[in-house]
N, C-alpha and C. Protein backbone atom coordinates (compact mmCIF):
# COMPACT_ATOMS: atom_id res chain seq x y z
N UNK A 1 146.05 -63.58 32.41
CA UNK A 1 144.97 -64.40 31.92
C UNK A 1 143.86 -64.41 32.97
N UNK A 2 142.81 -64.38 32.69
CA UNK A 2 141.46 -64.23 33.53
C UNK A 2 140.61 -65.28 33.55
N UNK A 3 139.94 -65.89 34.14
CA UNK A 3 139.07 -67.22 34.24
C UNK A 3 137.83 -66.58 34.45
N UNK A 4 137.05 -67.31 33.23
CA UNK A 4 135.19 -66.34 33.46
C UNK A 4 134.75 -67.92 34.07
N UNK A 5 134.07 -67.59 35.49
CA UNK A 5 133.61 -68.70 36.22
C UNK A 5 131.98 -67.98 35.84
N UNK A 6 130.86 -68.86 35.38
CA UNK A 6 129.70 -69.46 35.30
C UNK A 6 129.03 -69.17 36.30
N UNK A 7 127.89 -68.74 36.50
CA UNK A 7 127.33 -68.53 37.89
C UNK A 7 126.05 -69.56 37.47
N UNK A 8 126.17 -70.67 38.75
CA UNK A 8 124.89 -71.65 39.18
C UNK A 8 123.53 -70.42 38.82
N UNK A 9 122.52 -70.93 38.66
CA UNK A 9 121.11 -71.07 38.32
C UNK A 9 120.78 -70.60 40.11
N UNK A 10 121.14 -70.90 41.22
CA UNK A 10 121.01 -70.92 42.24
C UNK A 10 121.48 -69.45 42.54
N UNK A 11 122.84 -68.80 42.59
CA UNK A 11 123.39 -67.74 41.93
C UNK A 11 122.24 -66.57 41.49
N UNK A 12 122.37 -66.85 40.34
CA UNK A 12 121.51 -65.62 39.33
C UNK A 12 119.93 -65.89 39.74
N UNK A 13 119.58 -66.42 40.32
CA UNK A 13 117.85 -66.13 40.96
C UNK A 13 116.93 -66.88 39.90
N UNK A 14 117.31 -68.03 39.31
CA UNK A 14 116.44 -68.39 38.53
C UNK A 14 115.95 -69.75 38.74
N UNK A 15 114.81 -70.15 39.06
CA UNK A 15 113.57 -71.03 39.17
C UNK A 15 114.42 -72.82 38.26
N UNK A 16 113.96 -73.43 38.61
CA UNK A 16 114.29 -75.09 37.58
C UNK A 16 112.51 -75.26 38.22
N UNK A 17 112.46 -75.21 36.83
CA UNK A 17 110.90 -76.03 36.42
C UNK A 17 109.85 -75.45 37.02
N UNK A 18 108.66 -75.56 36.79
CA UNK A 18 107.53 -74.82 36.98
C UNK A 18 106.76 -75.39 38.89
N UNK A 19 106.03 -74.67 38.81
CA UNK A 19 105.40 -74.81 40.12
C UNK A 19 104.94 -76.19 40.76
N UNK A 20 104.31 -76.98 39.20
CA UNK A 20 103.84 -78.40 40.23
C UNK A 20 105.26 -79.28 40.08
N UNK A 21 105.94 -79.21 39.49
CA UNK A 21 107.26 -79.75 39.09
C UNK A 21 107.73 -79.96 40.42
N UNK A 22 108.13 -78.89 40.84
CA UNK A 22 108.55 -78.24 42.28
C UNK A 22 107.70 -79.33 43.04
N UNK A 23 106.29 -79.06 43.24
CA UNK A 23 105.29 -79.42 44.51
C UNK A 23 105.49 -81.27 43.69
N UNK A 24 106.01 -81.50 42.81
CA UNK A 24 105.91 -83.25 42.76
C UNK A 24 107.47 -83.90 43.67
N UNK A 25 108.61 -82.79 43.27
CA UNK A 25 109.61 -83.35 43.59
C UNK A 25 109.93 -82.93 45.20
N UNK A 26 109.10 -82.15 45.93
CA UNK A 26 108.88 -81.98 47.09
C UNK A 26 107.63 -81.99 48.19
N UNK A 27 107.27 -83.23 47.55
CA UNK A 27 106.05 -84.09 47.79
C UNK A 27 105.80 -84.48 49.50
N UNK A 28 107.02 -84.99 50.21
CA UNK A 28 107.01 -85.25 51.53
C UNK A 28 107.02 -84.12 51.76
N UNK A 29 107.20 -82.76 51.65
CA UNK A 29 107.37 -81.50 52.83
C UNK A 29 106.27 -81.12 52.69
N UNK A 30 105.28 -80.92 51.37
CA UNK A 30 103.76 -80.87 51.46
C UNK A 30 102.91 -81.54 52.44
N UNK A 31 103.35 -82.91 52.45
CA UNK A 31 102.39 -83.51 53.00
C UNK A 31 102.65 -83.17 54.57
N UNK A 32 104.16 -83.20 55.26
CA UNK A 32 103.57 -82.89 56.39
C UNK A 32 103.09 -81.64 56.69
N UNK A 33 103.44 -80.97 55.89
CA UNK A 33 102.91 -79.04 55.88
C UNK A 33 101.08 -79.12 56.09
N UNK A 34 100.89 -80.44 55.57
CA UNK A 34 99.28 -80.27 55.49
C UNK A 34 98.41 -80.30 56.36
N UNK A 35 98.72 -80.69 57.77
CA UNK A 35 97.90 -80.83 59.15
C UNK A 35 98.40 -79.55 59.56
N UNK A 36 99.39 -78.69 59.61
CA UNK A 36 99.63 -77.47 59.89
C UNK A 36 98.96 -76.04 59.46
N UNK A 37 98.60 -76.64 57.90
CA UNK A 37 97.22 -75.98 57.18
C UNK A 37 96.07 -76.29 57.62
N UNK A 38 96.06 -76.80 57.98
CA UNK A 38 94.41 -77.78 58.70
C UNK A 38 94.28 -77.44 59.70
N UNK A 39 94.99 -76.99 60.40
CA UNK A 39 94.76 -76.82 61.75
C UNK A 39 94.76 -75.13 61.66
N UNK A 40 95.84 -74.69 60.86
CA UNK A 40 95.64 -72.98 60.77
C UNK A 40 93.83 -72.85 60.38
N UNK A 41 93.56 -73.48 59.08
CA UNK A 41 91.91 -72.98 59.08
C UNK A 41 91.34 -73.17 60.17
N UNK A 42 91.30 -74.56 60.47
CA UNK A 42 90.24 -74.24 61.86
C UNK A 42 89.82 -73.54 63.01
N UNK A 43 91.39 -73.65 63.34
CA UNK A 43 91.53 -72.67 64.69
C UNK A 43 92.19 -71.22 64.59
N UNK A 44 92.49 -70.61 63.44
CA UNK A 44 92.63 -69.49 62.95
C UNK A 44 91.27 -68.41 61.78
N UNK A 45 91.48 -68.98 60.98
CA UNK A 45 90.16 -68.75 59.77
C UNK A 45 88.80 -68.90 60.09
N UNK A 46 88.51 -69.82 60.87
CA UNK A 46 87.35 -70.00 60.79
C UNK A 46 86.25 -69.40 62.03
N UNK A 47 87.26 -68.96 63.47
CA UNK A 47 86.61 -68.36 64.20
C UNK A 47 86.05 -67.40 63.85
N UNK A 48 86.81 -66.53 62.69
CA UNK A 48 86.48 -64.91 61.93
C UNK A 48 84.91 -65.41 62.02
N UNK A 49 83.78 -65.88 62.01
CA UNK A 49 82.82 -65.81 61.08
C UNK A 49 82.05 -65.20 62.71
N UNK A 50 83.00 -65.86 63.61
CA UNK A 50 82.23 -64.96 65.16
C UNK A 50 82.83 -63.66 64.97
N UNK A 51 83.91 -62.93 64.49
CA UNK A 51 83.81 -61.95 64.66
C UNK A 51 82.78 -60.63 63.72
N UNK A 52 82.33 -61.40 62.50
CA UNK A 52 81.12 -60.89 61.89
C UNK A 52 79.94 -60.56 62.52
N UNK A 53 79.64 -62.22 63.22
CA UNK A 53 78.37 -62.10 63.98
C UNK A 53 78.68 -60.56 64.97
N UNK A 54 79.36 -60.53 65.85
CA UNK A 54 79.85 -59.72 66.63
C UNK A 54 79.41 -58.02 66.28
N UNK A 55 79.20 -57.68 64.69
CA UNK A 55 78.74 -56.53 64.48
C UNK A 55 77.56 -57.16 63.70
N UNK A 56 76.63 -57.90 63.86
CA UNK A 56 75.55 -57.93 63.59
C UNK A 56 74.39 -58.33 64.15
N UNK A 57 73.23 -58.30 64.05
CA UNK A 57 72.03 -58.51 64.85
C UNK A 57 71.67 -60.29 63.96
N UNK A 58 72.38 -61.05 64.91
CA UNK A 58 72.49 -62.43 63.92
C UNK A 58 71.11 -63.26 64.58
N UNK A 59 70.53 -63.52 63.61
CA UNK A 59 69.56 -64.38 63.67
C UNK A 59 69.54 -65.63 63.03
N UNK A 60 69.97 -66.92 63.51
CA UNK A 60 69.58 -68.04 63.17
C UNK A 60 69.12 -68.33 61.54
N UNK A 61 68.43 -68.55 61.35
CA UNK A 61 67.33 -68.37 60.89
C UNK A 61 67.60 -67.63 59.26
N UNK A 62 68.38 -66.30 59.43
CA UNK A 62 68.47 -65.72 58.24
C UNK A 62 70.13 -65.80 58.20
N UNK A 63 70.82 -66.32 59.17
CA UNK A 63 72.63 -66.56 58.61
C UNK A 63 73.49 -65.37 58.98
N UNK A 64 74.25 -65.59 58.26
CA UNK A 64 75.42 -64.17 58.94
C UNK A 64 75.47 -63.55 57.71
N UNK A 65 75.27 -63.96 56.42
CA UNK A 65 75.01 -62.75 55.50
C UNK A 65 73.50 -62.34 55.56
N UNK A 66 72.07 -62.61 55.79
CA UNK A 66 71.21 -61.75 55.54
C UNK A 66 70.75 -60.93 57.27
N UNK A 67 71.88 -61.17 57.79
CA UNK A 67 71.52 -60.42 59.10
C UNK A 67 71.71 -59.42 58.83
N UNK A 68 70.98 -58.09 59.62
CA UNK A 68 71.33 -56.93 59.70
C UNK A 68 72.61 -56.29 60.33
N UNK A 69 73.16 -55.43 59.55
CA UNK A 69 74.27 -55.18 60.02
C UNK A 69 74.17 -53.81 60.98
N UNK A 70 74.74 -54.14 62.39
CA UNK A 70 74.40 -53.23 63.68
C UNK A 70 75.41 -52.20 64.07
N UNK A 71 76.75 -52.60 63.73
CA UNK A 71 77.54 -51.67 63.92
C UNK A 71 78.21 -52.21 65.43
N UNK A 72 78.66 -50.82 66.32
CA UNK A 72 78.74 -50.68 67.37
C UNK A 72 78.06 -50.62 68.26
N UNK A 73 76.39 -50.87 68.15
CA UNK A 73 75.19 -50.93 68.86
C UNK A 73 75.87 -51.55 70.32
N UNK A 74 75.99 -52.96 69.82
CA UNK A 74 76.15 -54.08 71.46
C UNK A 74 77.65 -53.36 72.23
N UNK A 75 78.78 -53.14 71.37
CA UNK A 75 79.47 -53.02 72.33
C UNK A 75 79.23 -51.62 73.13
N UNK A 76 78.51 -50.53 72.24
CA UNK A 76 78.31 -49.79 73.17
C UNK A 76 77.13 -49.83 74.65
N UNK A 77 76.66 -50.82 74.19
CA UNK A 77 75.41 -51.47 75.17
C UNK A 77 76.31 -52.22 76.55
N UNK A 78 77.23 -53.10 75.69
CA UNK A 78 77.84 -52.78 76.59
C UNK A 78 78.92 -52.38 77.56
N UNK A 79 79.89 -51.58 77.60
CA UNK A 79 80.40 -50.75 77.50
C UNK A 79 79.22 -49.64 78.61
């Protein structure tokens, strides 16, 4: 005689309830996750906008999108 054992939901790879379901019933691990996000943009994400300036001839004035874009000009300047 053989016993067919059931495999948990956990088991076979399958999801219980949809995405905010999830993010309601794991509400405290969001929230402290959220100064860890906050702090990744600032001090990760947001320096990028110096590394734009960095290949461009940035002027005040016209921003980091209508500046001209320079290339390798400065570092070969200096260099």
């Amino acid at each position: 005689m053989t016993v067919k054992l059931s495999k948990s939901k956990a088991e076979t790879g399958k999801k219980k309830g949809g995405l905010w379901k999830r993010i309601a019933r794991n509400w405290e691990f969001y929230l402290l996750f959220l100064p860890v996000m906050i702090e990744f943009i600032i001090f990760a994400y947001l320096p990028m906008g110096g590394l734009i300036i960095a290949f461009k001839d940035f002027t005040p004035l016209k921003g980091i999108v209508d500046s001209e874009f320079v290339g390798f000009k400065y570092f070969i300047k200096l260099f």
